[in-house]
N, C-alpha and C. Protein backbone atom coordinates (compact mmCIF):
# COMPACT_ATOMS: atom_id res chain seq x y z
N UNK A 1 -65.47 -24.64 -62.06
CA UNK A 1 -66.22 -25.72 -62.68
C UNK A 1 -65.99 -25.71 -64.19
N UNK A 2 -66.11 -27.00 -64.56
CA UNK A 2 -65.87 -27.09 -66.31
C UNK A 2 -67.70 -27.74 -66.60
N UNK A 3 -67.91 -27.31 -68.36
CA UNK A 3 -68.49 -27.28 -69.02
C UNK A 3 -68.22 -28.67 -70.02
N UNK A 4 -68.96 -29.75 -70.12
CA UNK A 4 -68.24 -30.57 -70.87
C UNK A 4 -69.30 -31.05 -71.85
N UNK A 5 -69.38 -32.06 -72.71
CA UNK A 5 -70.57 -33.10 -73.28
C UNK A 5 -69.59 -33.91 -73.42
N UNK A 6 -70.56 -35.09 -73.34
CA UNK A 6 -70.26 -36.50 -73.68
C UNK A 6 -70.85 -37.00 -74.51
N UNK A 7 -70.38 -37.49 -75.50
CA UNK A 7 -70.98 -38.12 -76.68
C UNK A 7 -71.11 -39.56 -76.87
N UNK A 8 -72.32 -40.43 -77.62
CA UNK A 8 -72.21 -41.12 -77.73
C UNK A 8 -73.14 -41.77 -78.98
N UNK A 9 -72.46 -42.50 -80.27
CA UNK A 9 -73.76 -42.23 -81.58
C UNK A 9 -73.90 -43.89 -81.65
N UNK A 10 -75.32 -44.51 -81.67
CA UNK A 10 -75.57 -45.60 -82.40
C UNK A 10 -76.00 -45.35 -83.98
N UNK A 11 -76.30 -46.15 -84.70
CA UNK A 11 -76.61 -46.13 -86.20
C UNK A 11 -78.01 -45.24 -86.31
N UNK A 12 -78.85 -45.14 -85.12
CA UNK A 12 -80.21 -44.64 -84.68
C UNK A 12 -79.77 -43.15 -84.41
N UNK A 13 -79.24 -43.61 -84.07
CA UNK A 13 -79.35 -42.04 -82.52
C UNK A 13 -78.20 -41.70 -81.97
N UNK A 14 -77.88 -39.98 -81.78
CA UNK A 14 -77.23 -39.33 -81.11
C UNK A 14 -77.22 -39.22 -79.94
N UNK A 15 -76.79 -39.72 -78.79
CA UNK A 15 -76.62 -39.02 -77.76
C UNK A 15 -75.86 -38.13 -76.99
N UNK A 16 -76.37 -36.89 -76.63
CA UNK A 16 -75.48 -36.26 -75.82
C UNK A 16 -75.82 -35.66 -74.47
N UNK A 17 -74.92 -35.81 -73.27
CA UNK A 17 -75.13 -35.49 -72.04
C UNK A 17 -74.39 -34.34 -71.60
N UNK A 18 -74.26 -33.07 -71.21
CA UNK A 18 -74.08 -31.88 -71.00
C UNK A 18 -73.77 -32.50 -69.49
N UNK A 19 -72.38 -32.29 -68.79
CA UNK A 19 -71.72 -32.14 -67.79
C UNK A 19 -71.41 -31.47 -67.29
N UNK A 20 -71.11 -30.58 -65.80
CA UNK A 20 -70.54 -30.15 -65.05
C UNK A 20 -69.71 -30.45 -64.08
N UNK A 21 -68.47 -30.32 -64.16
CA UNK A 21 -67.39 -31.14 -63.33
C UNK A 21 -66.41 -30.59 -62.63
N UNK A 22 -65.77 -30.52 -61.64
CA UNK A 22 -64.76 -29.86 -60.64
C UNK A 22 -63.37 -29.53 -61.86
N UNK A 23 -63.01 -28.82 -61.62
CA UNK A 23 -62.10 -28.22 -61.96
C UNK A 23 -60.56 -29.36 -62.40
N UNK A 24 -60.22 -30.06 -61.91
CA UNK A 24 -59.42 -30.96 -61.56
C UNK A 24 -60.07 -32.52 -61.97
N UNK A 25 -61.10 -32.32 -62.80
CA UNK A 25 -62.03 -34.10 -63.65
C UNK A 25 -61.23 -34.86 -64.57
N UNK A 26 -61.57 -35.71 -64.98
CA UNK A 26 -61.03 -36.42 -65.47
C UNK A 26 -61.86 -37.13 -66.46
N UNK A 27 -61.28 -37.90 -67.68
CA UNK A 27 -62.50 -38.36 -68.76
C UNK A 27 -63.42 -39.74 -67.80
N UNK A 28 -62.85 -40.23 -66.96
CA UNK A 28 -63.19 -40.83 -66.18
C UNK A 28 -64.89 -40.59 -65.38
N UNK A 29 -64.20 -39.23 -64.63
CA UNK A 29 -65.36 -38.09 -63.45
C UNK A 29 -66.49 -37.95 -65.05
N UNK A 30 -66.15 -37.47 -65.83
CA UNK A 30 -67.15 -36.93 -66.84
C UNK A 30 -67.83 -38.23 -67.39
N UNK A 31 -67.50 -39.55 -67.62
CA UNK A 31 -68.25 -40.62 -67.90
C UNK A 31 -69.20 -40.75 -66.88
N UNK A 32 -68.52 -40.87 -65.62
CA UNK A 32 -69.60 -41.33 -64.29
C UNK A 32 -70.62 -40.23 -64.32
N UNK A 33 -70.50 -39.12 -64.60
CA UNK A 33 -71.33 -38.08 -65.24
C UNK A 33 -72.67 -38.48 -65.56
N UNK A 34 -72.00 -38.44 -66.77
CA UNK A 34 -73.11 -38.45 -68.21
C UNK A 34 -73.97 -39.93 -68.24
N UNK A 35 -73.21 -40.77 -67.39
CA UNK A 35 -73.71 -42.46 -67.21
C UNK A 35 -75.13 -42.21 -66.12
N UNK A 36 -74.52 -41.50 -64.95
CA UNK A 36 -75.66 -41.06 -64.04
C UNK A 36 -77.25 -40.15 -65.29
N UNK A 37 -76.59 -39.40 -65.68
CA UNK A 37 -77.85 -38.94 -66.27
C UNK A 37 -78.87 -39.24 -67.35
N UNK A 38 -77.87 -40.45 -67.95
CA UNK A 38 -78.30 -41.76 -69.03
C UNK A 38 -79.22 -42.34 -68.27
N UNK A 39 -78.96 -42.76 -67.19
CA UNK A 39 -80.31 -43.87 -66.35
C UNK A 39 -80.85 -42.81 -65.90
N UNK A 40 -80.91 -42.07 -65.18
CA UNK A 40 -82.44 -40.90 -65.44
C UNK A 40 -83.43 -40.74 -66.35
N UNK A 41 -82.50 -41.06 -67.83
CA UNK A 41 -82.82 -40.30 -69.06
C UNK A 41 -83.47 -42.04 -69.35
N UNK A 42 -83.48 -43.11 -68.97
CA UNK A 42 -83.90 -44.14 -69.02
C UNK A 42 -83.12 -44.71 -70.59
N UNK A 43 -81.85 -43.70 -71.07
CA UNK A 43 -80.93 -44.10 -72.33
C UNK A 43 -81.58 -45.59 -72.85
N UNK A 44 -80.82 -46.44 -71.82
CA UNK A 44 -81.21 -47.83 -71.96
C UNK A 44 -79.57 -48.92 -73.00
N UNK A 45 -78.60 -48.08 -72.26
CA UNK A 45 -77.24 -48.07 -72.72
C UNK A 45 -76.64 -49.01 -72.14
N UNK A 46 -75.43 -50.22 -72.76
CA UNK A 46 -75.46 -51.26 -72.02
C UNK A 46 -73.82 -51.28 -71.16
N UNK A 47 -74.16 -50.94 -70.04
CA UNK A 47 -73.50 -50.79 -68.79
C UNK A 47 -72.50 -51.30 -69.33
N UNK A 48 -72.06 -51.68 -69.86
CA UNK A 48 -70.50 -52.22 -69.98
C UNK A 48 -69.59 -51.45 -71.09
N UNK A 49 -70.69 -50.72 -71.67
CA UNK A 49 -69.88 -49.73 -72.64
C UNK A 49 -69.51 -48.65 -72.10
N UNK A 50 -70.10 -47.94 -70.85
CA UNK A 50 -69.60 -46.88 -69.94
C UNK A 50 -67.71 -47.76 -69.10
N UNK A 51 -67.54 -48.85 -69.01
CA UNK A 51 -66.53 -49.10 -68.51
C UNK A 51 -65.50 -49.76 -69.79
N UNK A 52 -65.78 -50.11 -70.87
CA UNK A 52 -64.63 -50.63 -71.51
C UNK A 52 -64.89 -49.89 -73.10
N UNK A 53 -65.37 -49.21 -73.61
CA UNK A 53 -65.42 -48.62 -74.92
C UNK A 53 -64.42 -47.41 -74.72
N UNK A 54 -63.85 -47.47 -76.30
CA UNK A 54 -62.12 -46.46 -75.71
C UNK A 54 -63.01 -45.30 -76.36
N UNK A 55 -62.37 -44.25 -75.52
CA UNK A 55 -62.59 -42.87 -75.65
C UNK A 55 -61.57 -41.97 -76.07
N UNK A 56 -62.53 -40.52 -76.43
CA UNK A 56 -61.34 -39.52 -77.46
C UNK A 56 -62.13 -38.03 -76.96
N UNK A 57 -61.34 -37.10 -77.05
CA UNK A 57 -61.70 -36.12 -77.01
C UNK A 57 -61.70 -35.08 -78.41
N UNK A 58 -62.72 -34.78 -78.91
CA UNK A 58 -63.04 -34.30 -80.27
C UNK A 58 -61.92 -35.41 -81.45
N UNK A 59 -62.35 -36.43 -81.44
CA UNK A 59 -61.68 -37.33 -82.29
C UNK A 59 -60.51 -37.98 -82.16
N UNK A 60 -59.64 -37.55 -80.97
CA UNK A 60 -58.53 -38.61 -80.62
C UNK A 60 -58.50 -39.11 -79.47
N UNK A 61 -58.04 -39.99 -79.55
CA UNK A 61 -58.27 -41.04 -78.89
C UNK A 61 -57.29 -40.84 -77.11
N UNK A 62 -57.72 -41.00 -76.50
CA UNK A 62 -57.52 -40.43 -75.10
C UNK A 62 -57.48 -41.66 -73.98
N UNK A 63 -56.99 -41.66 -73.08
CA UNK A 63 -56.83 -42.31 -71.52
C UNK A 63 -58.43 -42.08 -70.52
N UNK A 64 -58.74 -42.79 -69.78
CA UNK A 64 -59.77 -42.32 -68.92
C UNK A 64 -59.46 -41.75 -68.10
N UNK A 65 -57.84 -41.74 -67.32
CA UNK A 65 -57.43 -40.89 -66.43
C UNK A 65 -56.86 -39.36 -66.82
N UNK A 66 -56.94 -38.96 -68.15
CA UNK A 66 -56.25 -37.19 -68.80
C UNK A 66 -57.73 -36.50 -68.29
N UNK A 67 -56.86 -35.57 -68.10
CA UNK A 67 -58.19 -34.05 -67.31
C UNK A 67 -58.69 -33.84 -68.64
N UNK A 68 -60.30 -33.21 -68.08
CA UNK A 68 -60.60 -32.81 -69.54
C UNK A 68 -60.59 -31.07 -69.17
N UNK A 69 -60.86 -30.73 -70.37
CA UNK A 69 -60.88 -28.87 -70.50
C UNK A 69 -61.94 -28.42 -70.38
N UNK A 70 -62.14 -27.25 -70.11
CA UNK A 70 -63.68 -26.83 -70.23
C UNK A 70 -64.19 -26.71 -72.02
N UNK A 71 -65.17 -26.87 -71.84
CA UNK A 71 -65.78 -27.27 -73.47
C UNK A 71 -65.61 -28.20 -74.21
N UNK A 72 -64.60 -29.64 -73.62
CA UNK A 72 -64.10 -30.58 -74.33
C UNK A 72 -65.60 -31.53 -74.76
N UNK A 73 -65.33 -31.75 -75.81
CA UNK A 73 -66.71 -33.29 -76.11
C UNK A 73 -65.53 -34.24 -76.40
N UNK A 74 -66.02 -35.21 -75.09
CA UNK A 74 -65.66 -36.41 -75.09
C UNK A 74 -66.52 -37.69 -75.37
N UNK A 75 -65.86 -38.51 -76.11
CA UNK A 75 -66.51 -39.33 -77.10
C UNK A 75 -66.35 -40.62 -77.08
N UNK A 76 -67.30 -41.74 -76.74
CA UNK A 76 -67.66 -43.06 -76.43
C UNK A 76 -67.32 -44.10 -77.41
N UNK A 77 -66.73 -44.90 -78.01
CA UNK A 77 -66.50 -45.07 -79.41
C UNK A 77 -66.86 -46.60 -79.22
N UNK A 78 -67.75 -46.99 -80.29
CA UNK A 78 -68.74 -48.41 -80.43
C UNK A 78 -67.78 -48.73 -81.60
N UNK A 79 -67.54 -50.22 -81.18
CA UNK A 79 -67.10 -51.12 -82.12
C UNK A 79 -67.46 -51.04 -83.44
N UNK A 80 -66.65 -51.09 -84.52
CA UNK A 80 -66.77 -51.09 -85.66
C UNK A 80 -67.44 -52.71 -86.44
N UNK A 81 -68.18 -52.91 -87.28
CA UNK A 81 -68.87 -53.98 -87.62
C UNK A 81 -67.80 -54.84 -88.22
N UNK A 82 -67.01 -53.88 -88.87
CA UNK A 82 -66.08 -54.61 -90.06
C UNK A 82 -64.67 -53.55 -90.05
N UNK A 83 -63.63 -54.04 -90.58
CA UNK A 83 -62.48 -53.24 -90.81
C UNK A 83 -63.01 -52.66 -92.14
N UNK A 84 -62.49 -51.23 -92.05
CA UNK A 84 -63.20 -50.27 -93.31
C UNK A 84 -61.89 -51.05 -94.58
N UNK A 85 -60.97 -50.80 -93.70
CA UNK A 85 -59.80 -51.48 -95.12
C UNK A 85 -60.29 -52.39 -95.85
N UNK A 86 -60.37 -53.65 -94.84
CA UNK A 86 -61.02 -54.73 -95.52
C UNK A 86 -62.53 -54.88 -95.99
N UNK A 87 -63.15 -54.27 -96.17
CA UNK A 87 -64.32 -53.83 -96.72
C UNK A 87 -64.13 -53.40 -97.70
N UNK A 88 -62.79 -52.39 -97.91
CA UNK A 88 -62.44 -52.14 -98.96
C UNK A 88 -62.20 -52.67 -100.54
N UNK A 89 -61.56 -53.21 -99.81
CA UNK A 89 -60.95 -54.43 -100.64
C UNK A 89 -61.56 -55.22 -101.11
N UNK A 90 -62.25 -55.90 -100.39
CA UNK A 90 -63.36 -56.69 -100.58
C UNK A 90 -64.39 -56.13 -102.24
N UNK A 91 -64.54 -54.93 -101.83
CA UNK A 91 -65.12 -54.19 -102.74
C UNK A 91 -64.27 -54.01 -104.29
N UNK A 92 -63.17 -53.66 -104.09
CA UNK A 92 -62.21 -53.53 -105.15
C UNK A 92 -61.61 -55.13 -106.03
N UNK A 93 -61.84 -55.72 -105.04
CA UNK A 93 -61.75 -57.11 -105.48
C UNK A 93 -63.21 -57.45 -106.54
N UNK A 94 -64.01 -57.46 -105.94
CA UNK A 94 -65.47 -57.82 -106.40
C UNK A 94 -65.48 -57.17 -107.82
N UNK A 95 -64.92 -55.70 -107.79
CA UNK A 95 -65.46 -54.88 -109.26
C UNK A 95 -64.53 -55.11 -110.16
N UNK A 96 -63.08 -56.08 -109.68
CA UNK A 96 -62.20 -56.68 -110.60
C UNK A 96 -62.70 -57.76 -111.16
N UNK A 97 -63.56 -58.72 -110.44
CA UNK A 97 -63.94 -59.81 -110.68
C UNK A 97 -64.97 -59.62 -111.69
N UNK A 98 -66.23 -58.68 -111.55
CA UNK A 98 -67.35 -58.19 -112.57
C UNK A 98 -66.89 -57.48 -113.83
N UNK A 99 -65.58 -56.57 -113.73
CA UNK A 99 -65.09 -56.30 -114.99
C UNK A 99 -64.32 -57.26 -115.78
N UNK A 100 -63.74 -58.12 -115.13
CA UNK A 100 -63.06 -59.41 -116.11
C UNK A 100 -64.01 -60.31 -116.45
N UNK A 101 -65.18 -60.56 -115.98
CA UNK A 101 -66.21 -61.47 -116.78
C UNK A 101 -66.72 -60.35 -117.65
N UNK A 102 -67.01 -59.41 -117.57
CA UNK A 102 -67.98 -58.67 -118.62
C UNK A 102 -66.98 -57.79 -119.83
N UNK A 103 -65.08 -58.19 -119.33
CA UNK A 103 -64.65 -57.58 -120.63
C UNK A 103 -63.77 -58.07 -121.26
């Protein structure tokens, strides 16, 4: 048997679900997991992010069908609001714009 967690963070809250899985699992077996013990846990997580949000194991980005290891944290990944680049920019633009009026 493997030892796993599944992770999953809103802007609120951490979640994590502690798994046990056959030897031979998959990031797949370990979602159906941690999804089962979310509705126990009454999470209140919206069912469609257990089937289409891409996943990673300790930060890279992974298949739902690769085995996981024992001790792996595998990780749920929620849409980003905005591109960080372009946020960037956005920003670097703006403090060009406030320093050429004020110099």
């Amino acid at each position: 048997m493997k030892h796993c967690v599944v992770a999953y963070a809103t802007r609120e809250r951490q979640y994590l679900w502690r798994v046990e899985l056959p030897a031979r699992a998959t990031i797949a077996d370990a979602l159906a997991a941690a999804r089962h013990a979310a509705e126990h846990q009454r999470a209140g997580l919206d069912p469609a992010l257990w089937e289409a949000a891409p996943v990673g194991v300790f930060g890279e980005p992974r298949m739902r069908d690769a085995r996981v290891e024992d001790g792996d944290r595998i990780e749920l990944y929620r849409p980003l609001r905005a591109d960080p680049r372009a946020r960037r920019r956005e920003r670097v633009q703006r403090e060009r714009r406030n320093r050429a009026k004020g110099g």
